[in-house]
PDBML (XML) file of the C-alpha atoms, coordinates in Angstrom:
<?xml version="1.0" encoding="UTF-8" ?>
<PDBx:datablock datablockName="MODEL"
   xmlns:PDBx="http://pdbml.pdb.org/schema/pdbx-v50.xsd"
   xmlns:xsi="http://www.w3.org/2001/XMLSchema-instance"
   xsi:schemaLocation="http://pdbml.pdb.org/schema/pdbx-v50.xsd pdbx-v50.xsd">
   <PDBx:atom_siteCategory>
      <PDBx:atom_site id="1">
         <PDBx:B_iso_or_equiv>0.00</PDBx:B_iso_or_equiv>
         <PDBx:Cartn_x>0.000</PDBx:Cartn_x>
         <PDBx:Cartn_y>0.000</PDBx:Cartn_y>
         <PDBx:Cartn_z>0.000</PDBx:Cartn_z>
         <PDBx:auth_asym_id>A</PDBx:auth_asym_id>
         <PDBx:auth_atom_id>CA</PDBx:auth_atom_id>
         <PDBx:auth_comp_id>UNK</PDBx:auth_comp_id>
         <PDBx:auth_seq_id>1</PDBx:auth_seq_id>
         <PDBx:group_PDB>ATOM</PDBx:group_PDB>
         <PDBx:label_alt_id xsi:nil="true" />
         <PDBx:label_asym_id>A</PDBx:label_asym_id>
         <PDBx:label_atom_id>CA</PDBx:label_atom_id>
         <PDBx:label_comp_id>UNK</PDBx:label_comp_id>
         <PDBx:label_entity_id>1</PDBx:label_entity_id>
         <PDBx:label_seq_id>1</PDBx:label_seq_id>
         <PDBx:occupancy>1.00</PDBx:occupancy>
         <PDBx:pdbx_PDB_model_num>1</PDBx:pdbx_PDB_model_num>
         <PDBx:type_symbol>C</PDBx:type_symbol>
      </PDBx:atom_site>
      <PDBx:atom_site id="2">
         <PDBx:B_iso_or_equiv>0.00</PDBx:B_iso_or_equiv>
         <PDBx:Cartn_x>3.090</PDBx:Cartn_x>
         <PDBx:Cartn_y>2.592</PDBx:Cartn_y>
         <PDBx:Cartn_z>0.997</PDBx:Cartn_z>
         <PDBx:auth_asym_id>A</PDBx:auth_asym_id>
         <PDBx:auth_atom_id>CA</PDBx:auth_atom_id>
         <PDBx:auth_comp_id>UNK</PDBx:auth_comp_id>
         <PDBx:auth_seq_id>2</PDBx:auth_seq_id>
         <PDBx:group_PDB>ATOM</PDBx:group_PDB>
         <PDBx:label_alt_id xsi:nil="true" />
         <PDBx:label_asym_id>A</PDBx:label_asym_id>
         <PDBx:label_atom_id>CA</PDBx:label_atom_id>
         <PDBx:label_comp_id>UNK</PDBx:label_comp_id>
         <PDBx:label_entity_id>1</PDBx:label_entity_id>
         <PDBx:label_seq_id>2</PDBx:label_seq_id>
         <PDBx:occupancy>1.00</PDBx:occupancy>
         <PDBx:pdbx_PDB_model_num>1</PDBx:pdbx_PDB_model_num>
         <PDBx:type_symbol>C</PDBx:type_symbol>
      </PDBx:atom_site>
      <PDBx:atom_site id="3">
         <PDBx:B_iso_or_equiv>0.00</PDBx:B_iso_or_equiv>
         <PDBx:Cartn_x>4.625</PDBx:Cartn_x>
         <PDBx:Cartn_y>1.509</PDBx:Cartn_y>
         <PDBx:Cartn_z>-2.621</PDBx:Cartn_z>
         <PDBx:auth_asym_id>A</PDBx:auth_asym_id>
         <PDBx:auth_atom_id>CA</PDBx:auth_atom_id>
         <PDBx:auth_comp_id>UNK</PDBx:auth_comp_id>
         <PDBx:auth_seq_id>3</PDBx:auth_seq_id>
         <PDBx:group_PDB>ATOM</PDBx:group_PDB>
         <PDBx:label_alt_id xsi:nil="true" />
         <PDBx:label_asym_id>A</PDBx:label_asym_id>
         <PDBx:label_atom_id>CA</PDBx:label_atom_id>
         <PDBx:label_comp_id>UNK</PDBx:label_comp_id>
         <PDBx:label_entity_id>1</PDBx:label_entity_id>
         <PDBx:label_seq_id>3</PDBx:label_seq_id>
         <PDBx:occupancy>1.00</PDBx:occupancy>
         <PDBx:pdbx_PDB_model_num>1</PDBx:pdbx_PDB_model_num>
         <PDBx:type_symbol>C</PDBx:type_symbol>
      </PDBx:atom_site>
      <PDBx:atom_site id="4">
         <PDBx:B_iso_or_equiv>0.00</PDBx:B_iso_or_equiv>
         <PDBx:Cartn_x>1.440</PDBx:Cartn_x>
         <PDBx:Cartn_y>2.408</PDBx:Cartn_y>
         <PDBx:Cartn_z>-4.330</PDBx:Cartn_z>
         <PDBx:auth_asym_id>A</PDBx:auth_asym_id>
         <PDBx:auth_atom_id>CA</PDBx:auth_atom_id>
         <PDBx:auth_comp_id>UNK</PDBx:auth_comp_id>
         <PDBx:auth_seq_id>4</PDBx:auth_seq_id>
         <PDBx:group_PDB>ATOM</PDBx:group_PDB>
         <PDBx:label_alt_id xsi:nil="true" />
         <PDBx:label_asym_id>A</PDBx:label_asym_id>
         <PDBx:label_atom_id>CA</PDBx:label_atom_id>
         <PDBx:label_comp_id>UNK</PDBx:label_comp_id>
         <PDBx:label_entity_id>1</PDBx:label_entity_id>
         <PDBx:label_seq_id>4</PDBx:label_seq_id>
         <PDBx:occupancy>1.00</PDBx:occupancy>
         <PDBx:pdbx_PDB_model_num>1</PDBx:pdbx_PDB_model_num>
         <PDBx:type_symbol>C</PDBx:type_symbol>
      </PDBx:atom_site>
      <PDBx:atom_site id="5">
         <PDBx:B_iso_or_equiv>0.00</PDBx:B_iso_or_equiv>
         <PDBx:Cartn_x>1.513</PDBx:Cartn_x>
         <PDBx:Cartn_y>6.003</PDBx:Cartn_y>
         <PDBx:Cartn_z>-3.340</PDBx:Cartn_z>
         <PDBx:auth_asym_id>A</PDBx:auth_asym_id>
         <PDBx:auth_atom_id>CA</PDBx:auth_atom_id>
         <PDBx:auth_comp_id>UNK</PDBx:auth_comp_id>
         <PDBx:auth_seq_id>5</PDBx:auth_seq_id>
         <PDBx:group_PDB>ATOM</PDBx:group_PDB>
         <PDBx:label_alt_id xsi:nil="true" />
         <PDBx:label_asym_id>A</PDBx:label_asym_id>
         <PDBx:label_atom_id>CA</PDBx:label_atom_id>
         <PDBx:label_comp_id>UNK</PDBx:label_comp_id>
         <PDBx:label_entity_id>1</PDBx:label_entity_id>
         <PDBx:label_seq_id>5</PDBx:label_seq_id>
         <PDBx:occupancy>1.00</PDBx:occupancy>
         <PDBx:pdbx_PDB_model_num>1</PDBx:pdbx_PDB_model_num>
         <PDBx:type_symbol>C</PDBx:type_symbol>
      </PDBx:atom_site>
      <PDBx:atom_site id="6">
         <PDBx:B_iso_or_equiv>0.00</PDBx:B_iso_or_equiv>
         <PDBx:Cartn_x>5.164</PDBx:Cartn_x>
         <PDBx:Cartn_y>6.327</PDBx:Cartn_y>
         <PDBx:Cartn_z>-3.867</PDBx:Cartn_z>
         <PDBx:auth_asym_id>A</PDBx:auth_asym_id>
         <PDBx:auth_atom_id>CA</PDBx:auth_atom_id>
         <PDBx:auth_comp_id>UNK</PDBx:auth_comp_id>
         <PDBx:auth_seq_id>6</PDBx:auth_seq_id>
         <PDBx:group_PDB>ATOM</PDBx:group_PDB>
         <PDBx:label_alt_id xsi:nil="true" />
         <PDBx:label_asym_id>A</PDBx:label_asym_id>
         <PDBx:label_atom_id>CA</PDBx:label_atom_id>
         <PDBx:label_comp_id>UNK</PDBx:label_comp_id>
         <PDBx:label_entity_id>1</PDBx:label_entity_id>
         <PDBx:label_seq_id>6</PDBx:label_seq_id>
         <PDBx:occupancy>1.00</PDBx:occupancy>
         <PDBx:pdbx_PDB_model_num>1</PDBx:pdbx_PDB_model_num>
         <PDBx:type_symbol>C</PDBx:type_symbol>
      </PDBx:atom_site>
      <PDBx:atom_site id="7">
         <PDBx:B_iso_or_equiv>0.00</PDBx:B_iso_or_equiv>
         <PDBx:Cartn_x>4.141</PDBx:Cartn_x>
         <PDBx:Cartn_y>4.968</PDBx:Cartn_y>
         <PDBx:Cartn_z>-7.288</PDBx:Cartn_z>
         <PDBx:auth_asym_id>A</PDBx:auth_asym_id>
         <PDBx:auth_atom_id>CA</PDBx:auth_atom_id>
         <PDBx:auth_comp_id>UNK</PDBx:auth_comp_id>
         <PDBx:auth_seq_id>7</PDBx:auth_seq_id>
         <PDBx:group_PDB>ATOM</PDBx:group_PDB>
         <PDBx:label_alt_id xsi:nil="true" />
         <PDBx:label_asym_id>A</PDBx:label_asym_id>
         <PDBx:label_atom_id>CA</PDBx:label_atom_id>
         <PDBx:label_comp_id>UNK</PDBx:label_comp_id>
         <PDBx:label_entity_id>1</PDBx:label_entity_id>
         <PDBx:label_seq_id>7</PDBx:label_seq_id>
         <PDBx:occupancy>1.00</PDBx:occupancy>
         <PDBx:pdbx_PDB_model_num>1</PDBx:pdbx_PDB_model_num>
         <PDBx:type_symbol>C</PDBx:type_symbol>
      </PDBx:atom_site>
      <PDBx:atom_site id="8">
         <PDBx:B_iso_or_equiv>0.00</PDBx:B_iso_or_equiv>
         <PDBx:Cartn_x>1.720</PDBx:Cartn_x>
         <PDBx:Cartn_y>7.483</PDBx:Cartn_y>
         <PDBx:Cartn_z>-8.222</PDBx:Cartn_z>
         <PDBx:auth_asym_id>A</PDBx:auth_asym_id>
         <PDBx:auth_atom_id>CA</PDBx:auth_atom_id>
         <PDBx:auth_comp_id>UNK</PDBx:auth_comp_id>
         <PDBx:auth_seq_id>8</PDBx:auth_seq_id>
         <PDBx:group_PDB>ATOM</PDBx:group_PDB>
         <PDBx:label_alt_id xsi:nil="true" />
         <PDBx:label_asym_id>A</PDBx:label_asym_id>
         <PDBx:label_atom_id>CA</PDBx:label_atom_id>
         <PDBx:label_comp_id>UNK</PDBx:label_comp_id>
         <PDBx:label_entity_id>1</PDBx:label_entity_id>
         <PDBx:label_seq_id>8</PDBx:label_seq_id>
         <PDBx:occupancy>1.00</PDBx:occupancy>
         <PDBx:pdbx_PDB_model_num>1</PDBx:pdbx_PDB_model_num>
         <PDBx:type_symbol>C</PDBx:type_symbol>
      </PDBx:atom_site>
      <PDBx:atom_site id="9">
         <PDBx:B_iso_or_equiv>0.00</PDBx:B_iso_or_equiv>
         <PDBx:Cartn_x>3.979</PDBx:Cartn_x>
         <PDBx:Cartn_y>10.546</PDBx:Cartn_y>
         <PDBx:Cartn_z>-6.872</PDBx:Cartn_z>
         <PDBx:auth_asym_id>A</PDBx:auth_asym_id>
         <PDBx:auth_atom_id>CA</PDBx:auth_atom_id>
         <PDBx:auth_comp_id>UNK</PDBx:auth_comp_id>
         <PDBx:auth_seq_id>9</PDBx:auth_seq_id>
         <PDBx:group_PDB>ATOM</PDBx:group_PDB>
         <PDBx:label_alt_id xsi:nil="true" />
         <PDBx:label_asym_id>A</PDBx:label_asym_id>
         <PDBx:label_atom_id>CA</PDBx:label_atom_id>
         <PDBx:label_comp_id>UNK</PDBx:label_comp_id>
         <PDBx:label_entity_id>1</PDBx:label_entity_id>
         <PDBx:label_seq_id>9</PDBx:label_seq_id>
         <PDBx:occupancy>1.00</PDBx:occupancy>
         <PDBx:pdbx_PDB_model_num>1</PDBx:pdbx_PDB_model_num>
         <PDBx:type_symbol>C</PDBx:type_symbol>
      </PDBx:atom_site>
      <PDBx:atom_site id="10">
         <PDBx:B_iso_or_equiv>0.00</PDBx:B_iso_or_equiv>
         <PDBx:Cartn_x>6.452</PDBx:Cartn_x>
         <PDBx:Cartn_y>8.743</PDBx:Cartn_y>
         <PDBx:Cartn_z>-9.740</PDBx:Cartn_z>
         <PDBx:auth_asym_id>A</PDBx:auth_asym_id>
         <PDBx:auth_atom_id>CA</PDBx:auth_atom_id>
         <PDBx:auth_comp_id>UNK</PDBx:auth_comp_id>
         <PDBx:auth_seq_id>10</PDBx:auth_seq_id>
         <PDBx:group_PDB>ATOM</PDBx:group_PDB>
         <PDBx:label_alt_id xsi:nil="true" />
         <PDBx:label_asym_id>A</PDBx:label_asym_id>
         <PDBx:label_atom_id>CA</PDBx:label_atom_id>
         <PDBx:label_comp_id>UNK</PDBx:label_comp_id>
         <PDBx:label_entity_id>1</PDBx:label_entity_id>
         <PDBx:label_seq_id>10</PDBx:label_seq_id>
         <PDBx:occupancy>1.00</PDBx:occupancy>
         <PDBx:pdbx_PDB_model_num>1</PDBx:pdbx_PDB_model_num>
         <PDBx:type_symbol>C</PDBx:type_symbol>
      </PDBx:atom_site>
      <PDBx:atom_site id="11">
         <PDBx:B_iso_or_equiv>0.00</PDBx:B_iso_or_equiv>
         <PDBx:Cartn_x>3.288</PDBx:Cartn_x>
         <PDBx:Cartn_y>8.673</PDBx:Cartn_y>
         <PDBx:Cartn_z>-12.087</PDBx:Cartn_z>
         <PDBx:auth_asym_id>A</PDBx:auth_asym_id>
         <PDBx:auth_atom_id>CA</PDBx:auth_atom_id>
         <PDBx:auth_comp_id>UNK</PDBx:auth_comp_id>
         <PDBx:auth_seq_id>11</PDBx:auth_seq_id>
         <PDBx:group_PDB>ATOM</PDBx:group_PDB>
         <PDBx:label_alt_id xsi:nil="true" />
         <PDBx:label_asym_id>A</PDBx:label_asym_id>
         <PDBx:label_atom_id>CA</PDBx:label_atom_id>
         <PDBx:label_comp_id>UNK</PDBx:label_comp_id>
         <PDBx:label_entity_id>1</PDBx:label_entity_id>
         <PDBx:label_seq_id>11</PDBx:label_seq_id>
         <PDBx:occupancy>1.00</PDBx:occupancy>
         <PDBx:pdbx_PDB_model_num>1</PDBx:pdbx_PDB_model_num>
         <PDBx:type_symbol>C</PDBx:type_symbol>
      </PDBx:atom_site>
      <PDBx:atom_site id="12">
         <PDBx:B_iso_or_equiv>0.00</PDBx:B_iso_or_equiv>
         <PDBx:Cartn_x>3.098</PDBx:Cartn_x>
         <PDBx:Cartn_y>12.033</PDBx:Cartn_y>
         <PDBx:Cartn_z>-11.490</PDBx:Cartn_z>
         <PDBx:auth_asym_id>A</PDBx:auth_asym_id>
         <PDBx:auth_atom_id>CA</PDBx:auth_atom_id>
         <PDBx:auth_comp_id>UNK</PDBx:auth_comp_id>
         <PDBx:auth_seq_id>12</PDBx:auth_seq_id>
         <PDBx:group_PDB>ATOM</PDBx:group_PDB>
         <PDBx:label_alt_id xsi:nil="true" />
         <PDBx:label_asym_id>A</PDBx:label_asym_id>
         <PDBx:label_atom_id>CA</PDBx:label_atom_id>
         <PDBx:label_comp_id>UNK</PDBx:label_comp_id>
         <PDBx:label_entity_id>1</PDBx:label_entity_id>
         <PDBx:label_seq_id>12</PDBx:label_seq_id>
         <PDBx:occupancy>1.00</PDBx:occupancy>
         <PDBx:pdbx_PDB_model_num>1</PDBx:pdbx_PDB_model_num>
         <PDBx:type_symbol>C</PDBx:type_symbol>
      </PDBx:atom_site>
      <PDBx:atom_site id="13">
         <PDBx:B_iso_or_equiv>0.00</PDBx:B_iso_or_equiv>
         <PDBx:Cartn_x>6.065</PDBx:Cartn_x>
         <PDBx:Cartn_y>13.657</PDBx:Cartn_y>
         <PDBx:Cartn_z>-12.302</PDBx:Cartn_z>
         <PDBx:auth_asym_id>A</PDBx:auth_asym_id>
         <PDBx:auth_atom_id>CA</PDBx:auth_atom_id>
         <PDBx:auth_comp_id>UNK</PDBx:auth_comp_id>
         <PDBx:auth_seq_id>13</PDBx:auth_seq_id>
         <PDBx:group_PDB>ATOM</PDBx:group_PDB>
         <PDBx:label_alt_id xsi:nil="true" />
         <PDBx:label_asym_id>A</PDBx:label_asym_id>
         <PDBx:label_atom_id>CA</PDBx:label_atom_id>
         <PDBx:label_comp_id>UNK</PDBx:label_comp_id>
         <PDBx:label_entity_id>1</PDBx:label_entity_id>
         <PDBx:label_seq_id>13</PDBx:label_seq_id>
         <PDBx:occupancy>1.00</PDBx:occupancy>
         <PDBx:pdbx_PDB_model_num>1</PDBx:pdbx_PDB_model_num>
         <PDBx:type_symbol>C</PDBx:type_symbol>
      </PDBx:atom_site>
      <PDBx:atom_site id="14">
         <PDBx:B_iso_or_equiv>0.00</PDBx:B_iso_or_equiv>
         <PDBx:Cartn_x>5.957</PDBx:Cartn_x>
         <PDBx:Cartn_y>11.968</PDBx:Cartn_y>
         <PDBx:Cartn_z>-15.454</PDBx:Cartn_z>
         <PDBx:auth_asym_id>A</PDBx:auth_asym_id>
         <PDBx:auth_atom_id>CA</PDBx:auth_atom_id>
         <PDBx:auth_comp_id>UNK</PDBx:auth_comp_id>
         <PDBx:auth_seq_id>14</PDBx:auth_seq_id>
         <PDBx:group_PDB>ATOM</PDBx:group_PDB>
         <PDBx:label_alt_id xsi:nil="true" />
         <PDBx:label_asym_id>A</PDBx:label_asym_id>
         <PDBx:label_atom_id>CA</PDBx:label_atom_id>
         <PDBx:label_comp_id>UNK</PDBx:label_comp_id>
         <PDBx:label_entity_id>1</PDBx:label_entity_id>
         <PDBx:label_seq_id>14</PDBx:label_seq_id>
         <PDBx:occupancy>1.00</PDBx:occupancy>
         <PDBx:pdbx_PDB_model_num>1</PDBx:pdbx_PDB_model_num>
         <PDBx:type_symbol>C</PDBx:type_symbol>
      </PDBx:atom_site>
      <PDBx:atom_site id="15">
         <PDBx:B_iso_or_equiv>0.00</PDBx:B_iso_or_equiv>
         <PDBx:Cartn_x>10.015</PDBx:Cartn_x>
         <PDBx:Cartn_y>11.824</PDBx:Cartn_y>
         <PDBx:Cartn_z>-15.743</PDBx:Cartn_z>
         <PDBx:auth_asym_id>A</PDBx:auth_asym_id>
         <PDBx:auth_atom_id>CA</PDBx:auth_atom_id>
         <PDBx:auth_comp_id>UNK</PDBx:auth_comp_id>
         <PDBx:auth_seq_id>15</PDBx:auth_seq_id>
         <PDBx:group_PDB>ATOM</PDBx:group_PDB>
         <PDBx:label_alt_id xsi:nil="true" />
         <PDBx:label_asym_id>A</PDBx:label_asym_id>
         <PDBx:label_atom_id>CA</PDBx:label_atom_id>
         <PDBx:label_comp_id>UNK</PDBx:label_comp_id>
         <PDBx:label_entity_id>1</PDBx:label_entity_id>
         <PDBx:label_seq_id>15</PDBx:label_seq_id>
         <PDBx:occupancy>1.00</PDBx:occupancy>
         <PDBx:pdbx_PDB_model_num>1</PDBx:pdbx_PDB_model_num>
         <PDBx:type_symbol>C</PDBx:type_symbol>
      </PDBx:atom_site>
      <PDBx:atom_site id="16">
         <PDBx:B_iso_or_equiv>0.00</PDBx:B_iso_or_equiv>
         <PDBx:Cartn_x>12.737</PDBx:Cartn_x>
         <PDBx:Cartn_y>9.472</PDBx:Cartn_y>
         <PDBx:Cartn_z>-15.247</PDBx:Cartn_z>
         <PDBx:auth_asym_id>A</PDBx:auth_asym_id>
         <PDBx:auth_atom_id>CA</PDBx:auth_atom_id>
         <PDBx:auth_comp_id>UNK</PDBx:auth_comp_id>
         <PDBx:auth_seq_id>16</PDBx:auth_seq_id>
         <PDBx:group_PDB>ATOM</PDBx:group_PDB>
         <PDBx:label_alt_id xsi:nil="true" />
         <PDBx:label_asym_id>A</PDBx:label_asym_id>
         <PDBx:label_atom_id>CA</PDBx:label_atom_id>
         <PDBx:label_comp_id>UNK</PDBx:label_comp_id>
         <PDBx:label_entity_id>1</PDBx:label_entity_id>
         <PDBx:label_seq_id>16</PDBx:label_seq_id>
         <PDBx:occupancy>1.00</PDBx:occupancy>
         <PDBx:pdbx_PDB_model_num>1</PDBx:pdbx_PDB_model_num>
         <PDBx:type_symbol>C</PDBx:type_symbol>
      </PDBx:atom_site>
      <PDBx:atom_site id="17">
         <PDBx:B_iso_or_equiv>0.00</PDBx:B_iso_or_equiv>
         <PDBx:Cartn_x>13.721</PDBx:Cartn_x>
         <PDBx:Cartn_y>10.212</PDBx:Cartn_y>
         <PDBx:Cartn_z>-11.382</PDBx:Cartn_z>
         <PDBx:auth_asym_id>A</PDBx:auth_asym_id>
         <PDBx:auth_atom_id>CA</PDBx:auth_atom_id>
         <PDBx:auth_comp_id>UNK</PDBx:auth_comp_id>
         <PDBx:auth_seq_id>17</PDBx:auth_seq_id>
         <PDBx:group_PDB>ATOM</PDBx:group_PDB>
         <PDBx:label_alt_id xsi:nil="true" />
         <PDBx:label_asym_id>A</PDBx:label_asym_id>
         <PDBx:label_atom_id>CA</PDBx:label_atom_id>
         <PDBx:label_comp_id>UNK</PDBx:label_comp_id>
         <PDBx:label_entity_id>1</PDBx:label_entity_id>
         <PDBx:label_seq_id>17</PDBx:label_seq_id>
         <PDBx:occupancy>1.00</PDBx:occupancy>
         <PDBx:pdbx_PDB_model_num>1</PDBx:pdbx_PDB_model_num>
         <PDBx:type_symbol>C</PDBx:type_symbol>
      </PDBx:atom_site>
      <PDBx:atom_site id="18">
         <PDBx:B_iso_or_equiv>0.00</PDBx:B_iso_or_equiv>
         <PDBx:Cartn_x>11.950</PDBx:Cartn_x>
         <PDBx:Cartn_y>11.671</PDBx:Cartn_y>
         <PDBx:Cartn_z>-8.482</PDBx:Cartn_z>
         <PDBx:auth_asym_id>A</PDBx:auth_asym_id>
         <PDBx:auth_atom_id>CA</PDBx:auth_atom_id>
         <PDBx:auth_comp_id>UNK</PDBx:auth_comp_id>
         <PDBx:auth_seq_id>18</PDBx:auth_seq_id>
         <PDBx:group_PDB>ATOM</PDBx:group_PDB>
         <PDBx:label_alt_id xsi:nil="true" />
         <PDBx:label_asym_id>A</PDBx:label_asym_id>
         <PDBx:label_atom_id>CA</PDBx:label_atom_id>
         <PDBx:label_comp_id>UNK</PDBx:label_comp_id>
         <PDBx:label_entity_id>1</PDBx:label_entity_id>
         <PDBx:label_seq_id>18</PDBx:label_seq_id>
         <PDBx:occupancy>1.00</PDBx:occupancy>
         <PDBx:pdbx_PDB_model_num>1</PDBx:pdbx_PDB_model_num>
         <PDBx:type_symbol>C</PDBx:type_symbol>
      </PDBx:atom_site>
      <PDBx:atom_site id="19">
         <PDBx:B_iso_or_equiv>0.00</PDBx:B_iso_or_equiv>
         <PDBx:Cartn_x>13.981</PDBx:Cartn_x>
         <PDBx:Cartn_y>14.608</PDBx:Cartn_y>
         <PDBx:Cartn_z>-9.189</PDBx:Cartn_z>
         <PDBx:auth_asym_id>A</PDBx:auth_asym_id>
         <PDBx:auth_atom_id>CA</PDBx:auth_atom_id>
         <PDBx:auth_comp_id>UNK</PDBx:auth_comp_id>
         <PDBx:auth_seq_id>19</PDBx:auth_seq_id>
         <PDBx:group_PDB>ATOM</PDBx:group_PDB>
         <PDBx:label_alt_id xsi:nil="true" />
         <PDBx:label_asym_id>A</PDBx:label_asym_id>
         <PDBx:label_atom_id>CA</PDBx:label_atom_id>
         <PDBx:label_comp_id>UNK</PDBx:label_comp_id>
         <PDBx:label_entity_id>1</PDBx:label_entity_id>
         <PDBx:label_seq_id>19</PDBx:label_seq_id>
         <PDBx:occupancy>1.00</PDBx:occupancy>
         <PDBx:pdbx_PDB_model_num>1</PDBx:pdbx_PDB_model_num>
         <PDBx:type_symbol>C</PDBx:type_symbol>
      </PDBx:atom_site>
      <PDBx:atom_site id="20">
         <PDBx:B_iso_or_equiv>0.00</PDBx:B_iso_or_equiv>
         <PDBx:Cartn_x>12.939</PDBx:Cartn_x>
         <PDBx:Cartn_y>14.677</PDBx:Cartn_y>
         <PDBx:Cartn_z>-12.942</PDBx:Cartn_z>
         <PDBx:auth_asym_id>A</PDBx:auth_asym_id>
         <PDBx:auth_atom_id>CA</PDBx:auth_atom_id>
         <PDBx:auth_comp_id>UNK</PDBx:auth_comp_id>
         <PDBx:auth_seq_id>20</PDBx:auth_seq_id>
         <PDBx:group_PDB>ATOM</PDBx:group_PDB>
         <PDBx:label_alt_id xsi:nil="true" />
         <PDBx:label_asym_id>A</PDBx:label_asym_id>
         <PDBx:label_atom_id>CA</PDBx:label_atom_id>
         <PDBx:label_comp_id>UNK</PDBx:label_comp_id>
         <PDBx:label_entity_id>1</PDBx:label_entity_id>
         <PDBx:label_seq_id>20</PDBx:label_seq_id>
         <PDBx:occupancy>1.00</PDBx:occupancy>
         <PDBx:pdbx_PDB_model_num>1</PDBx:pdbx_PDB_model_num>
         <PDBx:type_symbol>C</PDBx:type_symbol>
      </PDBx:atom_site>
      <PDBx:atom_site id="21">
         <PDBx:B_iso_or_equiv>0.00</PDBx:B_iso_or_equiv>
         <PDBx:Cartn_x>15.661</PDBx:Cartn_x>
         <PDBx:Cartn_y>13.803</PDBx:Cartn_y>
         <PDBx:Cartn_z>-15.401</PDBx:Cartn_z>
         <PDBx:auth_asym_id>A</PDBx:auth_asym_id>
         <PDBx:auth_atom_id>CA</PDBx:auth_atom_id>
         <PDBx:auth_comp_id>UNK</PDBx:auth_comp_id>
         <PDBx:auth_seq_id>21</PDBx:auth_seq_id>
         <PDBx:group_PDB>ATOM</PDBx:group_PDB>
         <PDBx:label_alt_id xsi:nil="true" />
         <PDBx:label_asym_id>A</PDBx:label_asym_id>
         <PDBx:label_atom_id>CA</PDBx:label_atom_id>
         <PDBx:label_comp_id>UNK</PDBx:label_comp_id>
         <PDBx:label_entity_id>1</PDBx:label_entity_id>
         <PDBx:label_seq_id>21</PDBx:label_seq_id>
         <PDBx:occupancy>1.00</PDBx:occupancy>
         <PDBx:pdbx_PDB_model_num>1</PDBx:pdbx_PDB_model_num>
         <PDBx:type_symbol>C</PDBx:type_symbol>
      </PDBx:atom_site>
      <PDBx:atom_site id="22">
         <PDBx:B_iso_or_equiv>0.00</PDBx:B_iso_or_equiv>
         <PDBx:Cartn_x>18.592</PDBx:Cartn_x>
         <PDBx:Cartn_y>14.032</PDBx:Cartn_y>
         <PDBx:Cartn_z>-12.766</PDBx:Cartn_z>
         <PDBx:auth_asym_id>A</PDBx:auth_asym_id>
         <PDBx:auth_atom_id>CA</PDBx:auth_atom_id>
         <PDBx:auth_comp_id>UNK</PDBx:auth_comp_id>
         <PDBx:auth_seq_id>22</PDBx:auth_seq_id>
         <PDBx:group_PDB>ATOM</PDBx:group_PDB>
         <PDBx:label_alt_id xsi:nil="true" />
         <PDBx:label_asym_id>A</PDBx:label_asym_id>
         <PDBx:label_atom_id>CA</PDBx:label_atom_id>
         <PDBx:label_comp_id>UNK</PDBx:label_comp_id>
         <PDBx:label_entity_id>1</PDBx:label_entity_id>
         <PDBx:label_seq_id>22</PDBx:label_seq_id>
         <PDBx:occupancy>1.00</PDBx:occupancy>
         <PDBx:pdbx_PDB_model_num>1</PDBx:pdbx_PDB_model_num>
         <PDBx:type_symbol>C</PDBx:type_symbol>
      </PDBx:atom_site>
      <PDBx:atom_site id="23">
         <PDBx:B_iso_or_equiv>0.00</PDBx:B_iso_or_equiv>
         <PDBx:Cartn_x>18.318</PDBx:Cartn_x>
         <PDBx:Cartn_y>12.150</PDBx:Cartn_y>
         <PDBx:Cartn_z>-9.245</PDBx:Cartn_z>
         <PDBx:auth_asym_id>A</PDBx:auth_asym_id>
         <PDBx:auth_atom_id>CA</PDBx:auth_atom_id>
         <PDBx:auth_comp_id>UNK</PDBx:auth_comp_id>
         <PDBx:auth_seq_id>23</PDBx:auth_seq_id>
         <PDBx:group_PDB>ATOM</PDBx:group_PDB>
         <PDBx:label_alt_id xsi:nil="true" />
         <PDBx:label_asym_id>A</PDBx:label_asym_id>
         <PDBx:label_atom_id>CA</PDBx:label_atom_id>
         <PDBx:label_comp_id>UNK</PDBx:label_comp_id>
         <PDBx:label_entity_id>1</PDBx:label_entity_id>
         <PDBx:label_seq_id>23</PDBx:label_seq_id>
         <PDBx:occupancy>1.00</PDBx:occupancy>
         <PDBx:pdbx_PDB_model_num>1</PDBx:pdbx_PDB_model_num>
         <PDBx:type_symbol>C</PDBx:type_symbol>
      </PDBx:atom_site>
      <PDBx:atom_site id="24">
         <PDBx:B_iso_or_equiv>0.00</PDBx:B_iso_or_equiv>
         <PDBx:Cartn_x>17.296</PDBx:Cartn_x>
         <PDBx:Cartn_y>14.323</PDBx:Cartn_y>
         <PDBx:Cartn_z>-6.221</PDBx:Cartn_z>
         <PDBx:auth_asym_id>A</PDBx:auth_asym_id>
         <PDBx:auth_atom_id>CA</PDBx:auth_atom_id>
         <PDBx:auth_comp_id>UNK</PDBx:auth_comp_id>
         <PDBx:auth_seq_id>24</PDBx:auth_seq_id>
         <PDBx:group_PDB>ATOM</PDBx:group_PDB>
         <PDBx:label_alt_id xsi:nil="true" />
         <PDBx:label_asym_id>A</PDBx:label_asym_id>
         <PDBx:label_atom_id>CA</PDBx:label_atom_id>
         <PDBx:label_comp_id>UNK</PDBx:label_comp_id>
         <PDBx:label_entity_id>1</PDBx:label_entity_id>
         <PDBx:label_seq_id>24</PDBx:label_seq_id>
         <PDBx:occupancy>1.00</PDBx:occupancy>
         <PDBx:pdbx_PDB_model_num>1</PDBx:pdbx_PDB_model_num>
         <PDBx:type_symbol>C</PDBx:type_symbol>
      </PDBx:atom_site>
   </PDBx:atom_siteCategory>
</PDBx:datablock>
């Protein structure tokens, strides 16, 4: 259940990393 909204913040950002296209 914790993975699934980690997943959808990913979803959301709609980029490679968290951080967008460079790790953050």
């Amino acid at each position: 259940e914790s993975l699934e909204k980690i997943e959808e913040v990913l979803i959301k950002g709609k980029s490679k990393f968290f951080g967008g296209e460079k790790i953050g």
